[in-house]
C-alpha atoms as a PDB file:
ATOM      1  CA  UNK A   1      -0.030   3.679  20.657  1.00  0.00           C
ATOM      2  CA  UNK A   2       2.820   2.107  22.670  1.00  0.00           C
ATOM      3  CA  UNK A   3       4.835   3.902  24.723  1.00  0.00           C
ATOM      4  CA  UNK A   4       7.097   0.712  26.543  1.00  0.00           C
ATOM      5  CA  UNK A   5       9.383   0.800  24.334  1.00  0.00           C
ATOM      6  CA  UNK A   6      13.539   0.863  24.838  1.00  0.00           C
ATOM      7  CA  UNK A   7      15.514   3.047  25.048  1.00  0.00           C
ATOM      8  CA  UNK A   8      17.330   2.596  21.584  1.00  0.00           C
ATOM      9  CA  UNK A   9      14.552   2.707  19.531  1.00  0.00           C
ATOM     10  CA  UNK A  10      15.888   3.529  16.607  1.00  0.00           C
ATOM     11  CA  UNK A  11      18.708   0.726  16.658  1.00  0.00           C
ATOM     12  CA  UNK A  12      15.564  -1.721  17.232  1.00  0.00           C
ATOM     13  CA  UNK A  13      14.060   0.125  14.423  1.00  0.00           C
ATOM     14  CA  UNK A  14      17.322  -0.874  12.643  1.00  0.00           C
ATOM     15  CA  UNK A  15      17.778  -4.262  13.586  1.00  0.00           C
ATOM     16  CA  UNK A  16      13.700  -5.538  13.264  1.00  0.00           C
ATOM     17  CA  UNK A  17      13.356  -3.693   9.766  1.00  0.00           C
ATOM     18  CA  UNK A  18      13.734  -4.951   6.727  1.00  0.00           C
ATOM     19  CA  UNK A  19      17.180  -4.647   5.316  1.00  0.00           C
ATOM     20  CA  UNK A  20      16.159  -3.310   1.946  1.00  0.00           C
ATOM     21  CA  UNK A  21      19.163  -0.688   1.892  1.00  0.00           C
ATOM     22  CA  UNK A  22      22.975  -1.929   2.263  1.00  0.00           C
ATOM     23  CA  UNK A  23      24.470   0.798   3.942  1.00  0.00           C
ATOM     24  CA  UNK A  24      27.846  -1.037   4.180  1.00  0.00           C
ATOM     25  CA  UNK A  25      29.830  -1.343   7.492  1.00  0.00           C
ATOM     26  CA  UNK A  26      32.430   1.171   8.313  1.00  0.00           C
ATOM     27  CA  UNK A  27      36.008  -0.392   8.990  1.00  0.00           C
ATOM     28  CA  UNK A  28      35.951  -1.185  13.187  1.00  0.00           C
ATOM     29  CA  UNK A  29      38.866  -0.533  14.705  1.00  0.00           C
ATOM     30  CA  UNK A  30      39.218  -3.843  17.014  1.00  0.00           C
ATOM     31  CA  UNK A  31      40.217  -4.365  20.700  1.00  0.00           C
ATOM     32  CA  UNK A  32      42.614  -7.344  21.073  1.00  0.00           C
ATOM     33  CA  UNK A  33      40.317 -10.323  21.789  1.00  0.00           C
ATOM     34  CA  UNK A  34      37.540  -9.827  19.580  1.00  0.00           C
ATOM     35  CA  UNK A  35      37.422 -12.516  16.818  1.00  0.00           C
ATOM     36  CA  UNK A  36      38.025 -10.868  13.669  1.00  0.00           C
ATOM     37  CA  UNK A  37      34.612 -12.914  12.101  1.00  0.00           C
ATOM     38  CA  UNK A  38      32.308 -11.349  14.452  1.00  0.00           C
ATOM     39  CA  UNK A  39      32.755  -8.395  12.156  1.00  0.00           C
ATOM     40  CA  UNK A  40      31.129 -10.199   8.970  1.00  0.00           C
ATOM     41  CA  UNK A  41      28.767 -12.522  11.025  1.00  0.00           C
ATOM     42  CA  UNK A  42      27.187  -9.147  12.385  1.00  0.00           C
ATOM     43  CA  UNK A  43      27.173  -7.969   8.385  1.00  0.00           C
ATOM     44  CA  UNK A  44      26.038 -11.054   7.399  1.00  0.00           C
ATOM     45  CA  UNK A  45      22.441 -10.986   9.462  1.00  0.00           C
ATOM     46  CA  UNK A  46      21.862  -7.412   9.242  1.00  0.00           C
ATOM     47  CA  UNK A  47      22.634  -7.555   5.548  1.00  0.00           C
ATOM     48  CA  UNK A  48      24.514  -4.457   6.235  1.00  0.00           C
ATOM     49  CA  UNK A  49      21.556  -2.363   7.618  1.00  0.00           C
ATOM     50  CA  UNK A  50      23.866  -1.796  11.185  1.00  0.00           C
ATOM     51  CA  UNK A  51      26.494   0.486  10.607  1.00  0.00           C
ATOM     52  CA  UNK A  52      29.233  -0.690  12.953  1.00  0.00           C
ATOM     53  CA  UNK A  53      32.650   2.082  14.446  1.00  0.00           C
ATOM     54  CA  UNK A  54      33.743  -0.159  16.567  1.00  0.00           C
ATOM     55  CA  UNK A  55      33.846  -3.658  19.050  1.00  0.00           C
ATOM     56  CA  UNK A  56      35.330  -4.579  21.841  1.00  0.00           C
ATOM     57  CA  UNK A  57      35.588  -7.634  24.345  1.00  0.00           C
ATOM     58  CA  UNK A  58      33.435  -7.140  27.592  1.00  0.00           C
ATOM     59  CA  UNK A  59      33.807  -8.810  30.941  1.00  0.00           C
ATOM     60  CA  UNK A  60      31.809 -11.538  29.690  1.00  0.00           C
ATOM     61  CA  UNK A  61      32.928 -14.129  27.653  1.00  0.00           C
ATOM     62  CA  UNK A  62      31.545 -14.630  23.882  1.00  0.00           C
ATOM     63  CA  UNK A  63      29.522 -10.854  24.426  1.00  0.00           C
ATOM     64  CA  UNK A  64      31.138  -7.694  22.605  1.00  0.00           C
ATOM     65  CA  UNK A  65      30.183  -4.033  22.732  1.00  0.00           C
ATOM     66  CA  UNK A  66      29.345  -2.881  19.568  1.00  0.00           C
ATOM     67  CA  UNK A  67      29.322   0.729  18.945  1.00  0.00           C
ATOM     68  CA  UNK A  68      26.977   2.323  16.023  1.00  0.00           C
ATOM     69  CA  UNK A  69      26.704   6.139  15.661  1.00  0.00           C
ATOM     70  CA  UNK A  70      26.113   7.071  19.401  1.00  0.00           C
ATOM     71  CA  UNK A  71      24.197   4.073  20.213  1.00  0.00           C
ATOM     72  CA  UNK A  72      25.962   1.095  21.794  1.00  0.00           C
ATOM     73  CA  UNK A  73      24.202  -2.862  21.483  1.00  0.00           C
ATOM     74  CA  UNK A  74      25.917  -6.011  22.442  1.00  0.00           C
ATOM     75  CA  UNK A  75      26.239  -8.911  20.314  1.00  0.00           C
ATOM     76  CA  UNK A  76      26.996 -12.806  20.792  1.00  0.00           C
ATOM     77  CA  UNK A  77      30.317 -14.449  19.351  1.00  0.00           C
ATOM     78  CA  UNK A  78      27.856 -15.862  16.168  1.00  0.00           C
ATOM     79  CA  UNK A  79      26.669 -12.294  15.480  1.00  0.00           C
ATOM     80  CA  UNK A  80      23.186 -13.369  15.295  1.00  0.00           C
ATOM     81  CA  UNK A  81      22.093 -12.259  18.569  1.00  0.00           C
ATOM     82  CA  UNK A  82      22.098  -8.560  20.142  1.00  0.00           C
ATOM     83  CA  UNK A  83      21.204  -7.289  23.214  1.00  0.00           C
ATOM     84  CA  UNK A  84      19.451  -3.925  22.390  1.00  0.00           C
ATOM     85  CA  UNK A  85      17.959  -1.593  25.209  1.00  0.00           C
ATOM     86  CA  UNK A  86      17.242  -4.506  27.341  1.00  0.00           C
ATOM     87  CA  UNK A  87      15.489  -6.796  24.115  1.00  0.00           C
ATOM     88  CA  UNK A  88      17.337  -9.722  22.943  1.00  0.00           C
ATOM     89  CA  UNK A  89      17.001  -9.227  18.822  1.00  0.00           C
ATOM     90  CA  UNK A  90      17.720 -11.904  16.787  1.00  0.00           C
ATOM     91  CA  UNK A  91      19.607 -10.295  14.122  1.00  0.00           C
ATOM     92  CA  UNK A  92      18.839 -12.392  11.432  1.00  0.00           C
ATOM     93  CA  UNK A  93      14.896 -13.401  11.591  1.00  0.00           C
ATOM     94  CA  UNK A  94      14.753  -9.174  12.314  1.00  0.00           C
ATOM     95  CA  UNK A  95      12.525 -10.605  15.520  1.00  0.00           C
ATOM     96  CA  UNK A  96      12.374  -9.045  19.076  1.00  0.00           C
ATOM     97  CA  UNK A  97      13.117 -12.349  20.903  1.00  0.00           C
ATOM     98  CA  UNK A  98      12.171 -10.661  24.642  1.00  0.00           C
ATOM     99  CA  UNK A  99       9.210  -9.241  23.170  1.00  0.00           C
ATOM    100  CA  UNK A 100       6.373 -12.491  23.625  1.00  0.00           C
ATOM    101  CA  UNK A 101       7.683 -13.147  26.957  1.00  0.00           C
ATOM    102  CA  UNK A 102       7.308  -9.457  27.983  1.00  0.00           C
ATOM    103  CA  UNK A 103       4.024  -9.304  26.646  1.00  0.00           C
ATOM    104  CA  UNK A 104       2.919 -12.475  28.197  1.00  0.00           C
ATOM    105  CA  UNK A 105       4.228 -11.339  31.833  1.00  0.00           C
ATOM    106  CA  UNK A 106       2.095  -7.933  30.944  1.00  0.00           C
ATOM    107  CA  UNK A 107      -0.904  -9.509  30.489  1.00  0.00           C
ATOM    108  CA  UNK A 108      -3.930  -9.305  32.394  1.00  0.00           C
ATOM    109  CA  UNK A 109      -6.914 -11.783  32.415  1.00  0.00           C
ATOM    110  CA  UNK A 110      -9.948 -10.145  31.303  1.00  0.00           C
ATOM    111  CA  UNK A 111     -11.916 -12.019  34.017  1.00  0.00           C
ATOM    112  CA  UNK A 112      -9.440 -10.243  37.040  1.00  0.00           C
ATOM    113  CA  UNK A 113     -10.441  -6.524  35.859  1.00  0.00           C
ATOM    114  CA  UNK A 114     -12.764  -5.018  38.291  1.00  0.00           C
ATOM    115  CA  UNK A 115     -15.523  -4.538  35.564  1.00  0.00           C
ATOM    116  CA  UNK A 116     -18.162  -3.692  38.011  1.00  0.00           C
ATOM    117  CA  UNK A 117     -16.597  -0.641  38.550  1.00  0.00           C
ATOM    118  CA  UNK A 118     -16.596   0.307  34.482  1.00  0.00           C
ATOM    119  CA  UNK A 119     -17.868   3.110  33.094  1.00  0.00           C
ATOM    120  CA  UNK A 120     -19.603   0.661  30.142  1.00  0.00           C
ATOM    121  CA  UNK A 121     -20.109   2.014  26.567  1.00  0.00           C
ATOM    122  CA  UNK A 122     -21.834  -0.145  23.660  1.00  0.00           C
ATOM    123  CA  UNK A 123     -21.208   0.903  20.245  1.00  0.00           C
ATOM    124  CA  UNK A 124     -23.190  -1.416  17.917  1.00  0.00           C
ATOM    125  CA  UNK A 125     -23.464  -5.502  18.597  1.00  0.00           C
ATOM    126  CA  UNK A 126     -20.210  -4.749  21.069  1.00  0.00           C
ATOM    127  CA  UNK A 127     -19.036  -7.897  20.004  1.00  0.00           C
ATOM    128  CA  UNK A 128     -15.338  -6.834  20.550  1.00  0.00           C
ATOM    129  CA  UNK A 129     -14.267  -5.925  24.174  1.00  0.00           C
ATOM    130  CA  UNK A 130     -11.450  -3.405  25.492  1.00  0.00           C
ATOM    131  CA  UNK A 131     -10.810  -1.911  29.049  1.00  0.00           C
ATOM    132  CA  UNK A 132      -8.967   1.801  29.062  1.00  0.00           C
ATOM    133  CA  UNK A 133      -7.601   3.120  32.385  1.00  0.00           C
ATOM    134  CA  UNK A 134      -7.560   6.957  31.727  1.00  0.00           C
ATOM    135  CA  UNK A 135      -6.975   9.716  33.554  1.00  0.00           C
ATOM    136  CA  UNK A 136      -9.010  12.834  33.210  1.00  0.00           C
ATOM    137  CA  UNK A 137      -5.794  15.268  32.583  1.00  0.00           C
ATOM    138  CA  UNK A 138      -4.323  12.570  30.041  1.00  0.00           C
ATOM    139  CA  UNK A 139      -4.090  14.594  26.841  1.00  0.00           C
ATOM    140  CA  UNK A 140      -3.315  11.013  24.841  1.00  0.00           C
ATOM    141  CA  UNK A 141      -6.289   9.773  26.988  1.00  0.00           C
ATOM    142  CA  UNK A 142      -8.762  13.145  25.474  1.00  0.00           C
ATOM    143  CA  UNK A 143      -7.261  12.335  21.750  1.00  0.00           C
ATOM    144  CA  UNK A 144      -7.932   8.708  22.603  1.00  0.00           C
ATOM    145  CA  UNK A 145     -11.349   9.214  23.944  1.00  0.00           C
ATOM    146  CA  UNK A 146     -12.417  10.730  20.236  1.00  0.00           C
ATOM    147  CA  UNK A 147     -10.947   7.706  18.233  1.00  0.00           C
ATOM    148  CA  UNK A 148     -12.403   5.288  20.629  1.00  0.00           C
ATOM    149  CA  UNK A 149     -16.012   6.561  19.794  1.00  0.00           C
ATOM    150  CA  UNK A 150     -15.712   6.224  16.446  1.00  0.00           C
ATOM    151  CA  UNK A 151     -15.243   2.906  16.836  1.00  0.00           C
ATOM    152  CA  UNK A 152     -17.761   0.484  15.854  1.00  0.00           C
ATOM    153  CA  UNK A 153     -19.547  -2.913  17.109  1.00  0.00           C
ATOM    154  CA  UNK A 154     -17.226  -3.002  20.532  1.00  0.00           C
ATOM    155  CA  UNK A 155     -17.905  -2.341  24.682  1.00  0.00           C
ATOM    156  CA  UNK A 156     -15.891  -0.054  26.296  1.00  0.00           C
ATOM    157  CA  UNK A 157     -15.437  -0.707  29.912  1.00  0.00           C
ATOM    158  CA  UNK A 158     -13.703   3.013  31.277  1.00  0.00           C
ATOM    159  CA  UNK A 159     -11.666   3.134  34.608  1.00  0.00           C
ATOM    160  CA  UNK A 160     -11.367   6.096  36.148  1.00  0.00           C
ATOM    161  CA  UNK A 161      -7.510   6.469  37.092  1.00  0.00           C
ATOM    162  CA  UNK A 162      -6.625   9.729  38.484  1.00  0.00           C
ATOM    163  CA  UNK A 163      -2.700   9.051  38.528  1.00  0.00           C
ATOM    164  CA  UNK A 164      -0.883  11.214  36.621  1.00  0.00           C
ATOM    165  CA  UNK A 165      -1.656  14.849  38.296  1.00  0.00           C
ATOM    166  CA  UNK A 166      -2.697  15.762  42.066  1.00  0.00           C
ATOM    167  CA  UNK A 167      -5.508  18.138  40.383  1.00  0.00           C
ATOM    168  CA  UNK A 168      -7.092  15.200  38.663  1.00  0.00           C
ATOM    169  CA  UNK A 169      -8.206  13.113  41.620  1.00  0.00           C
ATOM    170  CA  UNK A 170     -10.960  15.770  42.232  1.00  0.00           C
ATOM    171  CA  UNK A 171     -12.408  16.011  38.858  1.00  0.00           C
ATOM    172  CA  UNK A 172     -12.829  12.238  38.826  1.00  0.00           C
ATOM    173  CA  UNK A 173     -14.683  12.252  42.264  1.00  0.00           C
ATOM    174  CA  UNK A 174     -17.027  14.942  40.661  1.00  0.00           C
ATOM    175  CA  UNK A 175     -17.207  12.703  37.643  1.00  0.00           C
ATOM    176  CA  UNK A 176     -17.730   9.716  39.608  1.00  0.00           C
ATOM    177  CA  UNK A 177     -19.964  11.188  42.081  1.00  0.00           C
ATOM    178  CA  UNK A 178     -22.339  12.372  39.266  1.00  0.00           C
ATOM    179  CA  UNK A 179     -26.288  11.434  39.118  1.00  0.00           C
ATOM    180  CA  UNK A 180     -24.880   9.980  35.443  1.00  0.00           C
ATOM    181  CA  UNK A 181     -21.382   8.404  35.636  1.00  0.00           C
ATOM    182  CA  UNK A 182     -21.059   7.800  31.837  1.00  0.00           C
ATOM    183  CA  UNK A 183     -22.138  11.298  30.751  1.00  0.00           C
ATOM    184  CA  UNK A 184     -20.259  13.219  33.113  1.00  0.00           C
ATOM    185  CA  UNK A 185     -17.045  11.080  32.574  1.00  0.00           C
ATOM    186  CA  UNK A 186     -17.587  11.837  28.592  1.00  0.00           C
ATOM    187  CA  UNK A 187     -17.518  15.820  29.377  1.00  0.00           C
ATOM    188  CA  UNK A 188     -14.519  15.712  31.259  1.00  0.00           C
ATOM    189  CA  UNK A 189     -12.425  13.187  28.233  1.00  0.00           C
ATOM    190  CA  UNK A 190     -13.869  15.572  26.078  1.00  0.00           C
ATOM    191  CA  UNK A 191     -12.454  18.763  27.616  1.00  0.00           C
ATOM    192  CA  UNK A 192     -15.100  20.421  29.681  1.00  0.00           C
ATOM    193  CA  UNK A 193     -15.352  21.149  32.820  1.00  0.00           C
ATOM    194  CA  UNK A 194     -18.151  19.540  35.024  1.00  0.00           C
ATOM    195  CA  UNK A 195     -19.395  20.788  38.552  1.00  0.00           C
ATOM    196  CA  UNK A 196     -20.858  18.966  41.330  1.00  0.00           C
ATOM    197  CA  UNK A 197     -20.148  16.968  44.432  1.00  0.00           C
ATOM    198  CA  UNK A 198     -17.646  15.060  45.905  1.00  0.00           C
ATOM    199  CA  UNK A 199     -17.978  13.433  48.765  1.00  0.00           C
ATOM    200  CA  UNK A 200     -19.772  10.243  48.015  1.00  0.00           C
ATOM    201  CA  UNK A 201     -18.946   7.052  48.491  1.00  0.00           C
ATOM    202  CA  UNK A 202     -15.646   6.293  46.244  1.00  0.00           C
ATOM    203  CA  UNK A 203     -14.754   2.810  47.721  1.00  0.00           C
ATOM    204  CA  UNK A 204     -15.320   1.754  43.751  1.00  0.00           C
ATOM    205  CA  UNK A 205     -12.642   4.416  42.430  1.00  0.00           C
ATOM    206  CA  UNK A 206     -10.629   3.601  45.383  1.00  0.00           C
ATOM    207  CA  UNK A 207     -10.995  -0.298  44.049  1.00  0.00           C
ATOM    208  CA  UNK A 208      -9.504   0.650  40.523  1.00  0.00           C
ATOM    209  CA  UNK A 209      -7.013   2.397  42.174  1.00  0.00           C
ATOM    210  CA  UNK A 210      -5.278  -0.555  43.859  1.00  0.00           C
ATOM    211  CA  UNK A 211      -6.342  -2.611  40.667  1.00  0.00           C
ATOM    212  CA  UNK A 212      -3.816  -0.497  38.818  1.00  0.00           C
ATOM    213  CA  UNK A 213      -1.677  -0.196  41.470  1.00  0.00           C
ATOM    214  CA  UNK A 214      -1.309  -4.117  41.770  1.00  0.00           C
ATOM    215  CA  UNK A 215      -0.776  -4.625  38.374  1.00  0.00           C
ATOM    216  CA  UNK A 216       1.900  -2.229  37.330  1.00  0.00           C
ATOM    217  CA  UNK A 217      -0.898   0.309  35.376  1.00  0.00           C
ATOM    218  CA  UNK A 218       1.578   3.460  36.132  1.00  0.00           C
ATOM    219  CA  UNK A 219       0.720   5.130  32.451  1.00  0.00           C
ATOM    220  CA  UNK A 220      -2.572   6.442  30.827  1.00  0.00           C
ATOM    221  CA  UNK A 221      -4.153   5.327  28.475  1.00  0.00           C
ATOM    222  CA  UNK A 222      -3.863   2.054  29.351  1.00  0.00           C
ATOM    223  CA  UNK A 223      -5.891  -0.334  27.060  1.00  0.00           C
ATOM    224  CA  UNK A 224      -6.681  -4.016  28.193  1.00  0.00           C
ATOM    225  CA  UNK A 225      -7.843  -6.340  25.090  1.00  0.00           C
ATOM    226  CA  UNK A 226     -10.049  -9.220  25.585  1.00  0.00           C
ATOM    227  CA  UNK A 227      -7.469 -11.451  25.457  1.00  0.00           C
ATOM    228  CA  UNK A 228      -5.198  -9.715  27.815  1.00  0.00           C
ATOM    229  CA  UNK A 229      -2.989  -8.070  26.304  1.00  0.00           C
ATOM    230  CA  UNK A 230      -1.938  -4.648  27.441  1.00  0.00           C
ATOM    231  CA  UNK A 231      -1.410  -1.788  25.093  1.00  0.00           C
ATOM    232  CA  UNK A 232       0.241   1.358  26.536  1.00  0.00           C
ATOM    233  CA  UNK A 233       0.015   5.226  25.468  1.00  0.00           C
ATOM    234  CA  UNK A 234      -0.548   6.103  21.845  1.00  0.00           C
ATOM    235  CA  UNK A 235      -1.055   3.140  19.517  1.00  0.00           C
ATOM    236  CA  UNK A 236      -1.203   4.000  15.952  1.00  0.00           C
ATOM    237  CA  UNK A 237      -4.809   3.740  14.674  1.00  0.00           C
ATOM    238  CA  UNK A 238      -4.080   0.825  12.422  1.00  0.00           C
ATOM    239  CA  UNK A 239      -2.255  -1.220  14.828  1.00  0.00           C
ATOM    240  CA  UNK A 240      -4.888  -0.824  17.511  1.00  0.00           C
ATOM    241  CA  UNK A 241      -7.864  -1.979  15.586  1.00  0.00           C
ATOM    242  CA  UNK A 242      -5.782  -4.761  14.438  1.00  0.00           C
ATOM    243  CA  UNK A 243      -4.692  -5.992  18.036  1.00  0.00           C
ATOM    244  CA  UNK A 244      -8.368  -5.444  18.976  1.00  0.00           C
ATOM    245  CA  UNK A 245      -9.766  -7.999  15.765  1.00  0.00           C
ATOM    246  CA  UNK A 246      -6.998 -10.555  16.884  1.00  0.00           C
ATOM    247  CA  UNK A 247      -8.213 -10.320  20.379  1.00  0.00           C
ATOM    248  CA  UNK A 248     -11.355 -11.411  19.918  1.00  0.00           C
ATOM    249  CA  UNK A 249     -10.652 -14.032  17.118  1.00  0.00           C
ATOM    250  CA  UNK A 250      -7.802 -15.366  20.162  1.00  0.00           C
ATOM    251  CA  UNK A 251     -10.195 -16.370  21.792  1.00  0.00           C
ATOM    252  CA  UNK A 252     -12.768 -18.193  19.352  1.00  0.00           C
END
């Protein structure tokens, strides 16, 4: 599922893989300055994975800009260390170096979540816990919604977030509005349409709203683990019932 990632993905790809192809470095035509090792320390770490055209000196001392294809990275004097898309890699461990401190500032204590204002679902001994923000014209959210109830021996706790479209705001206040929260709010992430009211009281949605609002939740789905962590978008299936397991064994 997540969608924060940089925008040179597939350099990242690249540079976090493992190098099990040499693809061998095309000859770089140098700008006067650059060191003429940072060439095979770059070749060295990558073992050859990273394709290099050229690199030249920067404004900043020790940093060169190192072109690859049509992507562009910038890499320390030892040629260990790149600056990808706004990630520091290490180029030699294949390891995201930004990533843990990113995910760290990302996270959100499980006790701060305004849970009394969940739409709760309990699939079996709901051992496991997860919070989704989801928005109710969210097609990821809809394809989502269908994996998540498949899911076994976990509690769902469902936000309504009507962010992403003007005309989804009044299908939530139906939804939320509704003699039966949790069934109505299951129609409409399953596709169909619901009637009823709207004007009751909606100081609860309005609550989730500035939830999300004060903590950076600008995307749907939005997944919260037990542990914090935030997953955004569309996680692959694998990966998300992984991160889910390790959130709850986190905190044992």
């Amino acid at each position: 599922m997540l969608t924060s990632t940089y925008s040179h993905s597939s350099l990242l790809i690249r540079l976090a893989a493992s190098a099990s192809l040499s693809l061998g470095l095309a000859t770089a035509s140098w700008a006067q300055g650059v060191p003429s090792d940072v060439q095979a320390a770059i070749e060295e770490h990558t073992q050859g994975s990273v394709p290099i055209d050229s690199i030249s000196t920067t404004p900043i001392a020790g940093i060169y800009q190192v072109t690859s294809g049509n992507e562009i990275f910038y890499s320390d004097s030892t040629g260990r260390y790149a600056f990808v898309g706004g990630a520091l890699m290490d180029m030699k461990d294949r390891r995201d170096v930004t990533a843990p401190a990113l995910e760290k500032l990302n996270t959100i204590p499980w006790e701060s979540l305004p849970l009394s204002q969940a739409i709760v679902q309990v699939h079996g001994n709901g051992q496991r816990k997860m919070a989704v923000f989801e928005d109710p014209l969210c097609p990821i959210c809809r394809v989502f919604t269908k994996f998540v109830d498949q899911l076994e021996n976990v509690t769902v706790y469902r936000f309504v977030f009507p962010v992403i479209d003007p005309q989804s705001a009044p299908i939530a206040r139906k939804a939320w509005c509704s003699t039966d929260r949790n069934t109505a709010w299951n129609m409409v992430m399953n596709g169909r349409n619901i009637d009823g009211r709207e004007d009751c009281d909606i100081s609860g949605l309005v609550e989730i709203l500035k939830f999300g609002e004060a903590n950076n939740i600008a995307n749907t789905p939005t997944v919260i683990l037990g542990n914090g962590k935030r997953l955004v978008g569309a996680t692959p299936p694998e990966q998300f019932i992984a991160e889910l397991d390790a959130s709850e064994l986190s905190k044992n």
